[in-house]
Protein backbone atom coordinates (compact mmCIF):
# COMPACT_ATOMS: atom_id res chain seq x y z
CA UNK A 1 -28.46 8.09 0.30
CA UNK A 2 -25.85 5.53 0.96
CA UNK A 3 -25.49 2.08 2.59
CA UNK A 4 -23.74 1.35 5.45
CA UNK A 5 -20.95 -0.98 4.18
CA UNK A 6 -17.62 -1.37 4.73
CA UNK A 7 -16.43 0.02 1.57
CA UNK A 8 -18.18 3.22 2.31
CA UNK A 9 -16.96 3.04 6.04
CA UNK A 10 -13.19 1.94 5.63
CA UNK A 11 -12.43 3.87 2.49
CA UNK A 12 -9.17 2.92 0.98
CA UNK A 13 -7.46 2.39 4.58
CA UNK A 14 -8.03 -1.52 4.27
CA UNK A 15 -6.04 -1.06 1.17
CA UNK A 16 -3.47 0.65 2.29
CA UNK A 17 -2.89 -1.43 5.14
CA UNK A 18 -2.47 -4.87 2.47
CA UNK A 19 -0.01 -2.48 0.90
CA UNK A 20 2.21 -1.71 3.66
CA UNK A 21 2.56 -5.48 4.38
CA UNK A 22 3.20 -6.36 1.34
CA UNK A 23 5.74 -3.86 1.26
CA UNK A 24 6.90 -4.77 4.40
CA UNK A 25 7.87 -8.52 3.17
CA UNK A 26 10.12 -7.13 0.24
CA UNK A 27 12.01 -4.37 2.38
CA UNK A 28 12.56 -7.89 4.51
CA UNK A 29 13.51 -9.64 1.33
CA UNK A 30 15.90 -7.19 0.25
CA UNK A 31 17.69 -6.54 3.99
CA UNK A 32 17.72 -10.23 4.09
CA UNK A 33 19.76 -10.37 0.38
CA UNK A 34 21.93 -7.77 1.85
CA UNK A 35 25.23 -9.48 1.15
CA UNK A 36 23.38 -11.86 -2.05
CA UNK A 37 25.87 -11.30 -5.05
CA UNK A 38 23.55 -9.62 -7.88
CA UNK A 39 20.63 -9.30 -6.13
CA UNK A 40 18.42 -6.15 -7.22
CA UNK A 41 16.71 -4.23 -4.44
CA UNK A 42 13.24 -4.06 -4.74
CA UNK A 43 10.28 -1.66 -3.48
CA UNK A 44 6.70 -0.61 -4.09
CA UNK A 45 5.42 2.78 -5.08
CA UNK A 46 3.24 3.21 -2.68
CA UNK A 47 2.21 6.98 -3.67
CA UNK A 48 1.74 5.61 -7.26
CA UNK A 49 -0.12 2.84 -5.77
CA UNK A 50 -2.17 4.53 -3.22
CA UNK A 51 -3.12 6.95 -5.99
CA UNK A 52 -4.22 4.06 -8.05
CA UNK A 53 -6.62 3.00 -4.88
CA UNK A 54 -8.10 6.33 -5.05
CA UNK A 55 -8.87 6.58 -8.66
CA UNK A 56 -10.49 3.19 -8.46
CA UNK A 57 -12.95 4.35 -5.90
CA UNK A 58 -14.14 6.93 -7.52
CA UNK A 59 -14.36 5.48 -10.60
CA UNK A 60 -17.12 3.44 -9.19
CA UNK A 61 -20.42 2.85 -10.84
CA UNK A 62 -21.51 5.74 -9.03
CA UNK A 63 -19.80 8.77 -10.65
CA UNK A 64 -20.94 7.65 -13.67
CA UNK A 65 -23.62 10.00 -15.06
CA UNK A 66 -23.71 8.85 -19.17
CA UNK A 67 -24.34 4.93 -20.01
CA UNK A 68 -21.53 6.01 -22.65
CA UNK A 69 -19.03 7.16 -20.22
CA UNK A 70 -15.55 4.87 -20.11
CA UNK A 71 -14.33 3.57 -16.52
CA UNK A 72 -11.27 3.78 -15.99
CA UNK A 73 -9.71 0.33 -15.09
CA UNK A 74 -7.53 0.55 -12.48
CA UNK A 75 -4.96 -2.64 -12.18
CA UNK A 76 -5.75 -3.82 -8.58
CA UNK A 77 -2.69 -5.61 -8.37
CA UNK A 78 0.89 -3.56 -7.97
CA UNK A 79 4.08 -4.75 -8.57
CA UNK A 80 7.52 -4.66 -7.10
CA UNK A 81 9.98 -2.21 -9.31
CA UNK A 82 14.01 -1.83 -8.74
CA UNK A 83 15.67 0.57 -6.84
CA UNK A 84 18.18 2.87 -8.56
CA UNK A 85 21.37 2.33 -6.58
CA UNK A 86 23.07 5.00 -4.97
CA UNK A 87 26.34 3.01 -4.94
CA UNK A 88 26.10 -0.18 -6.66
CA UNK A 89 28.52 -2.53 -5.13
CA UNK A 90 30.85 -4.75 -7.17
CA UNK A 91 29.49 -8.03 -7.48
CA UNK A 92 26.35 -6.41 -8.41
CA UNK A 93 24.11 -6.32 -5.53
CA UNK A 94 22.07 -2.66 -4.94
CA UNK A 95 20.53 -3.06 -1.97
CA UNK A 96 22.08 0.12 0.52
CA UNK A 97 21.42 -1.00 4.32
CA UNK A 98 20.70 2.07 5.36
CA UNK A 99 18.13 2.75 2.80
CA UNK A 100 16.75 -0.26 3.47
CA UNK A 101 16.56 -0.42 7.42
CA UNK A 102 14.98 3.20 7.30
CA UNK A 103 12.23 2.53 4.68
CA UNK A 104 11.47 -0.59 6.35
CA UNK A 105 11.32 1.36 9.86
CA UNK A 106 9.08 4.09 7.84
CA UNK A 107 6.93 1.62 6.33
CA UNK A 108 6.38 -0.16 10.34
CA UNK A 109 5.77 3.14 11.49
CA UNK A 110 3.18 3.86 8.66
CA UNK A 111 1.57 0.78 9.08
CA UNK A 112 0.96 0.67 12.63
CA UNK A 113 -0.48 3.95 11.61
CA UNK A 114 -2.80 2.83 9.48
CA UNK A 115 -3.97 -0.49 11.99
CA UNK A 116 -4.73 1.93 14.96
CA UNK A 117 -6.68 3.98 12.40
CA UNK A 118 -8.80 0.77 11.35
CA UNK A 119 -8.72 -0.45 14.71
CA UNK A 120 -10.48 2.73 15.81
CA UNK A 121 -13.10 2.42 12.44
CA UNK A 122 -13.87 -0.94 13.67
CA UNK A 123 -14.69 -0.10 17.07
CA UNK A 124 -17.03 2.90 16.05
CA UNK A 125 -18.80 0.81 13.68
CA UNK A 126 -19.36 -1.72 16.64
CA UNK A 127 -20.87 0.77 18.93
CA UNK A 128 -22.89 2.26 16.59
CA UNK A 129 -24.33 -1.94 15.61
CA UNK A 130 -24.64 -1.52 19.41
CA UNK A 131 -26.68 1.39 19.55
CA UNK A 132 -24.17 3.27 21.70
């Protein structure tokens, strides 16, 4: 049987939700370099990410049945990698506007998502603490 515990509550939404704001700040960054001559646009796999998330749950302790079984390290940080430009402008700089604006608008959407989700975890867990 398992302990209560926020890891065994929560899941991998916490993560998510660091993800999407960290994604958040460089779909910012790269509408605010929208006009920076050779600036690269950046962006997060999220899916790749997310999937990383997941495999490092599992791979807990837990699903372990052999002492000689490998765990599989999963890198818990991710890393920003460059857009391939649809148009590439001139003077160098890929970031599209439109791209940008709708994956930030996505990414808002997905993260609000994601808090109202949490926010809703949270507030069971508090009534059941309560005995409600």
């Amino acid at each position: 049987m398992s302990a209560l515990g926020f890891q065994n509550s929560l899941g991998i939404h916490d993560d998510a939700l660091m993800i999407r704001s960290d994604r958040s700040s460089i779909l910012a960054n790269n509408l605010a370099n929208t006009d920076t001559p050779g600036y690269k646009a950046r962006d997060i796999d999220f899916l790749g990410v997310l999937r990383g998330e997941v495999k490092r749950h599992k791979s807990l302790g837990t699903d372990l049945t052999h002492d000689r079984h490998i765990d599989v390290p999963v890198r818990e940080n991710w890393e920003a990698l460059y857009r391939n430009p649809t148009q590439p402008s001139i003077d160098g700089n890929t970031v599209d506007e439109n791209i940008e604006n709708s994956e930030f608008t996505t990414n808002a959407l997905s993260y609000n998502s994601s808090f109202e989700f949490l926010s809703g975890k949270f507030k069971g867990l508090t009534g059941a603490l309560r005995g409600e």
